[in-house]
C-alpha atoms as a PDB file:
ATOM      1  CA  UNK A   1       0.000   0.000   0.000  1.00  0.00           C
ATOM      2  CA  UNK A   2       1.397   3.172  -0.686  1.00  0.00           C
ATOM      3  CA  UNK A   3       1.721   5.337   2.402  1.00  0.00           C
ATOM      4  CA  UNK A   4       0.895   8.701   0.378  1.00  0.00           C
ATOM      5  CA  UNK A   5      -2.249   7.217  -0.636  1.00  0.00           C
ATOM      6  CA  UNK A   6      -3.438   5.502   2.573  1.00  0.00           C
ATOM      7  CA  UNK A   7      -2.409   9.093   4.183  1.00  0.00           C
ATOM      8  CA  UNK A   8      -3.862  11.324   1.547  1.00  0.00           C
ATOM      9  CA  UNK A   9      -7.469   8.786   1.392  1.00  0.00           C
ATOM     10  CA  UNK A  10      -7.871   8.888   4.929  1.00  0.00           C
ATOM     11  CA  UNK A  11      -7.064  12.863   5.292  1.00  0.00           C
ATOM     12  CA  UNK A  12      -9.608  13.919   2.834  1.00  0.00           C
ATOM     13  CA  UNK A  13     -12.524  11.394   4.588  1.00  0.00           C
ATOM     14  CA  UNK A  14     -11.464  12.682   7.828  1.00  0.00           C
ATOM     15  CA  UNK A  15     -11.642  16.240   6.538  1.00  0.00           C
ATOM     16  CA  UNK A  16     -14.855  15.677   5.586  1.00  0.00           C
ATOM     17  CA  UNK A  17     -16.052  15.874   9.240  1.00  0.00           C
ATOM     18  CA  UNK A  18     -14.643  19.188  10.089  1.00  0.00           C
ATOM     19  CA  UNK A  19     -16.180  22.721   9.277  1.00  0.00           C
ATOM     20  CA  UNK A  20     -13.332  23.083   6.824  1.00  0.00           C
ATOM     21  CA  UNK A  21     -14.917  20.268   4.461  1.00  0.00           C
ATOM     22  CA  UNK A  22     -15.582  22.699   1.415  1.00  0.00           C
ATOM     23  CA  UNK A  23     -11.857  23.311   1.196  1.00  0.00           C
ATOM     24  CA  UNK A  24     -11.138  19.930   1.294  1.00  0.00           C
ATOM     25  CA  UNK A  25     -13.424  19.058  -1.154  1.00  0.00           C
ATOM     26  CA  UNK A  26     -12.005  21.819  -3.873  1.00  0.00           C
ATOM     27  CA  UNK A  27      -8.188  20.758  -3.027  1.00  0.00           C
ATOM     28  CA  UNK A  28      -9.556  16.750  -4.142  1.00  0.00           C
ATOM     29  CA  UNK A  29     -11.151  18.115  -7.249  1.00  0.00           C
ATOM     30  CA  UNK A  30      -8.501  19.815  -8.440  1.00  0.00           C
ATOM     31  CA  UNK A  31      -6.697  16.606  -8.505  1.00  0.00           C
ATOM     32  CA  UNK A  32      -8.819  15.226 -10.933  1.00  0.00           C
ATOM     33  CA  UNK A  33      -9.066  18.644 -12.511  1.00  0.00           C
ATOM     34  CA  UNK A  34      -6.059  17.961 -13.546  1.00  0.00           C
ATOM     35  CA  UNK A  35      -6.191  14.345 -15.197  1.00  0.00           C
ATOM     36  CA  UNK A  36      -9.729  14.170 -15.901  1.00  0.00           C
ATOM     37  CA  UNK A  37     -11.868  16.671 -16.248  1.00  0.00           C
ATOM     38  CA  UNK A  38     -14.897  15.392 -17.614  1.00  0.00           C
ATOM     39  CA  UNK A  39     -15.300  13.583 -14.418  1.00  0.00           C
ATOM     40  CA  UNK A  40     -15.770  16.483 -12.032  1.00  0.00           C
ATOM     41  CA  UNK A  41     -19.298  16.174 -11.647  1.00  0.00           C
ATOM     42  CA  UNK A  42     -19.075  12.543 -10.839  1.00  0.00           C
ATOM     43  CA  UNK A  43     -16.336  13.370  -8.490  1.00  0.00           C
ATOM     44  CA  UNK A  44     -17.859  15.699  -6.947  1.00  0.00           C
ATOM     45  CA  UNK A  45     -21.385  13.984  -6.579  1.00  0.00           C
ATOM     46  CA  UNK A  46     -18.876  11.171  -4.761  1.00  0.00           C
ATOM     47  CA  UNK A  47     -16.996  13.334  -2.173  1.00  0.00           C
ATOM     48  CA  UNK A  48     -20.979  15.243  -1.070  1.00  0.00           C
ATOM     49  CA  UNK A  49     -21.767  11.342  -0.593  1.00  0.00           C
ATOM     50  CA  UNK A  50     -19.028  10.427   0.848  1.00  0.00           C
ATOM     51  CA  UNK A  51     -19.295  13.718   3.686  1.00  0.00           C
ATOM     52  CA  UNK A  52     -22.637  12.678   4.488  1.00  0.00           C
ATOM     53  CA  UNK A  53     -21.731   8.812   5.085  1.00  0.00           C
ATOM     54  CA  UNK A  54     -18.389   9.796   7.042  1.00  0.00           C
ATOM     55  CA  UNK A  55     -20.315  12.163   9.194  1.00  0.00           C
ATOM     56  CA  UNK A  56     -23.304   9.318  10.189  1.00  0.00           C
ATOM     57  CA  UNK A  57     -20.612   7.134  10.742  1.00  0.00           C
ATOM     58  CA  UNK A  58     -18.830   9.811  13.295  1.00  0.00           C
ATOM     59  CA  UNK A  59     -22.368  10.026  14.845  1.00  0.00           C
ATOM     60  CA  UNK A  60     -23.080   6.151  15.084  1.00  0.00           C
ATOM     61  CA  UNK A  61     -19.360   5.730  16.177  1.00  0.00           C
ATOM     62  CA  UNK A  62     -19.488   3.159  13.405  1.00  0.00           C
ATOM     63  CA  UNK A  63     -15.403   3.026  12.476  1.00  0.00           C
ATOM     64  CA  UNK A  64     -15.874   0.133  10.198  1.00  0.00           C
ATOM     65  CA  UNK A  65     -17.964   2.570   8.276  1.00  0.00           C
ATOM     66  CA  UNK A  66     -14.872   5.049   8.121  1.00  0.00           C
ATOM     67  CA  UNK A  67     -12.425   2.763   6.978  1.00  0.00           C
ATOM     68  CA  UNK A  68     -14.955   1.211   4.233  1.00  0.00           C
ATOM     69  CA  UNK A  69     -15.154   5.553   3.203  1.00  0.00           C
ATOM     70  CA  UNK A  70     -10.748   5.550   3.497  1.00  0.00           C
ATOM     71  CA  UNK A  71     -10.582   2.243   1.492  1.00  0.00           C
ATOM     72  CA  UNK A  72     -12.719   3.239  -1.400  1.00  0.00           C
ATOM     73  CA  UNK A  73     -10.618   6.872  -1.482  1.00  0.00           C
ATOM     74  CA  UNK A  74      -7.390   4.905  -1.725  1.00  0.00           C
ATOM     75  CA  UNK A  75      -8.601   3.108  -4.631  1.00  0.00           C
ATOM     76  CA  UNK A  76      -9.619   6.207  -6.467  1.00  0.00           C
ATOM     77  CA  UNK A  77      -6.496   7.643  -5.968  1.00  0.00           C
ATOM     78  CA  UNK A  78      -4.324   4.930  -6.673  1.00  0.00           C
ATOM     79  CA  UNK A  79      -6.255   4.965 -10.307  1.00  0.00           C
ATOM     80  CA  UNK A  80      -5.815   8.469 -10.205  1.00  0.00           C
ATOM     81  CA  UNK A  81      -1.838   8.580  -9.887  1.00  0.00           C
ATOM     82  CA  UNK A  82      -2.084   5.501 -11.955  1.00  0.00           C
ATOM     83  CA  UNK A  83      -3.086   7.448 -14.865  1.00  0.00           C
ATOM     84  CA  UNK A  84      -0.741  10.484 -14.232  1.00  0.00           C
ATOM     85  CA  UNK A  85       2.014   8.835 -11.409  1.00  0.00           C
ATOM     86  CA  UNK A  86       3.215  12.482 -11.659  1.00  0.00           C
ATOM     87  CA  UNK A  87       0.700  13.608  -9.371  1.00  0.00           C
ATOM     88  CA  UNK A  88       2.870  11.857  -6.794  1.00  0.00           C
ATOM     89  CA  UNK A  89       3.780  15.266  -5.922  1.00  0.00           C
ATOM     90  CA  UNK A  90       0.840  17.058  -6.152  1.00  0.00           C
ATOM     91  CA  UNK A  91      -0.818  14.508  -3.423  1.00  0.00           C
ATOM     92  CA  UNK A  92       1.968  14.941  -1.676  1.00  0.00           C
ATOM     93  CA  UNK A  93       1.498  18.910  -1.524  1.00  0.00           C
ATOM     94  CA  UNK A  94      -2.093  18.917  -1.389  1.00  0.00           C
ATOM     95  CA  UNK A  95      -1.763  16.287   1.715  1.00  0.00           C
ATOM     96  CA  UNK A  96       0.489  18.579   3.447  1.00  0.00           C
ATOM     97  CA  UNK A  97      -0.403  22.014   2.628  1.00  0.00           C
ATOM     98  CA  UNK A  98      -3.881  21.723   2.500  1.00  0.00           C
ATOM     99  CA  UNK A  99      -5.825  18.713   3.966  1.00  0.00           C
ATOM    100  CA  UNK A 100      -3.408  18.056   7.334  1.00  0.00           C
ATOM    101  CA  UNK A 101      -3.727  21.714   8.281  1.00  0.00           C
ATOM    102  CA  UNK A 102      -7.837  20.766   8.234  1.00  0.00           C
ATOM    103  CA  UNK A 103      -7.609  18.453  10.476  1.00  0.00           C
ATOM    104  CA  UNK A 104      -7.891  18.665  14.256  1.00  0.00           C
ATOM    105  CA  UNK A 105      -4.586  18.461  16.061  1.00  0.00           C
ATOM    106  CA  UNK A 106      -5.301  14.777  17.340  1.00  0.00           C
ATOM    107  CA  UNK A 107      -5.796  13.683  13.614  1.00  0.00           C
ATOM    108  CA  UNK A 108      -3.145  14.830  12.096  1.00  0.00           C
ATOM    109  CA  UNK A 109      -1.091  11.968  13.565  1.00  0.00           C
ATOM    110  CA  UNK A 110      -3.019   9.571  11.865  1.00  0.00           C
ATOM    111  CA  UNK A 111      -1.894  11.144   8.293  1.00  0.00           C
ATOM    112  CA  UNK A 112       1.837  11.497   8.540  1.00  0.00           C
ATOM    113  CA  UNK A 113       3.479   9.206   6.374  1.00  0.00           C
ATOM    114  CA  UNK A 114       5.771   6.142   8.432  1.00  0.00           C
ATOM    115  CA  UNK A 115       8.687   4.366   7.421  1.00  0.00           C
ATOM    116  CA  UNK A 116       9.777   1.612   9.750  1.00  0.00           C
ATOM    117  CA  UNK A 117      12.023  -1.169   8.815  1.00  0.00           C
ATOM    118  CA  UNK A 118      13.014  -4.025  10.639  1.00  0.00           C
ATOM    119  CA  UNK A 119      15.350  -7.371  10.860  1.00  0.00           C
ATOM    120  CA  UNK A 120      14.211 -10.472  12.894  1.00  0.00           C
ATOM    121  CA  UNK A 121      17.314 -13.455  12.481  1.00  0.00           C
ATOM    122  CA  UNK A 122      16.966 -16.549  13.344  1.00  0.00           C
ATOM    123  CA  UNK A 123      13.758 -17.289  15.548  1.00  0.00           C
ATOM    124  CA  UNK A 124      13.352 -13.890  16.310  1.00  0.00           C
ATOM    125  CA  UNK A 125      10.185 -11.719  15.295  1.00  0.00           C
ATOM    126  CA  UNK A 126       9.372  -8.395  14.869  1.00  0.00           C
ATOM    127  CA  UNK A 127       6.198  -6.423  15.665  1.00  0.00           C
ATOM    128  CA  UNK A 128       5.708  -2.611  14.355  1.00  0.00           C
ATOM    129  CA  UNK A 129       2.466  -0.413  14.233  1.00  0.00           C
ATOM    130  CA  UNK A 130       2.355   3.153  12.878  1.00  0.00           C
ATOM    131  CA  UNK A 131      -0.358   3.420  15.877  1.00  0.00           C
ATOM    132  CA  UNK A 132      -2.317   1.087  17.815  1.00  0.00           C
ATOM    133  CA  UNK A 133      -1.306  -2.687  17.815  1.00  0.00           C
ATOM    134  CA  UNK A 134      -3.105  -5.621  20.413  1.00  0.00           C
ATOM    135  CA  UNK A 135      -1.006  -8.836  20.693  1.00  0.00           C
ATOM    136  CA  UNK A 136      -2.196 -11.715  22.394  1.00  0.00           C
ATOM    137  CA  UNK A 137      -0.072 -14.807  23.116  1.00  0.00           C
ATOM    138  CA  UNK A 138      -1.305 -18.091  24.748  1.00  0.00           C
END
């Protein structure tokens, strides 16, 4: 999975419940602005669906919800960088100049990009989270 993405996607959804929504919005279309254009309206049609499911999901406290809402993003925007992968850096500025600075303070955690890397030899393991991780051993 590619980190920008899985940032970017879940960014944008979780900018969706803030007051700042309409700026997030405009910063996604522009994306597509940019690759395709004749599918603004459908683009747009999917982000005022998307804000309405991400905010009955905040209300429900159904987080399953959310992620189904990220996953879906991702997907769009892999296709999306898949048909220009020079919008790499666009995503990458849009992600950090204008969706992260939406965000409350406590989310913007969540979409900061993590690079861990890690050697286990022998019979040793290795266990790495970019946030919350439950192990349970019997």
């Amino acid at each position: 999975m590619d980190p920008l993405v899985l940032a970017a996607a879940t960014a944008m959804v979780t900018a969706m419940t803030t007051e700042a929504w309409q700026q997030a919005r405009d910063a996604v279309v522009a994306l597509w602005r940019r690759v395709h254009p004749e599918r603004i309206p459908a683009v747009e049609a999917e982000l005022e669906e998307t804000r309405a499911e991400v905010v009955a999901a905040r209300q429900t406290g159904d987080r399953q919800a959310e992620q189904d809402l990220v996953d879906d993003w991702q997907r769009k925007l892999r296709r999306l960088l898949a048909a220009d992968p020079r919008l790499g850096d666009e995503l990458r500025r849009v992600l950090d100049q204008e969706l992260a600075p939406l965000l409350p303070a406590a989310e913007q955690s969540h979409v900061r990009d993590i690079s861990m890397t890690a050697t286990a030899y022998g019979h040793g393991r290795v266990f790495q989270a970019g946030r919350d991780q439950h192990i349970n051993e019997g």
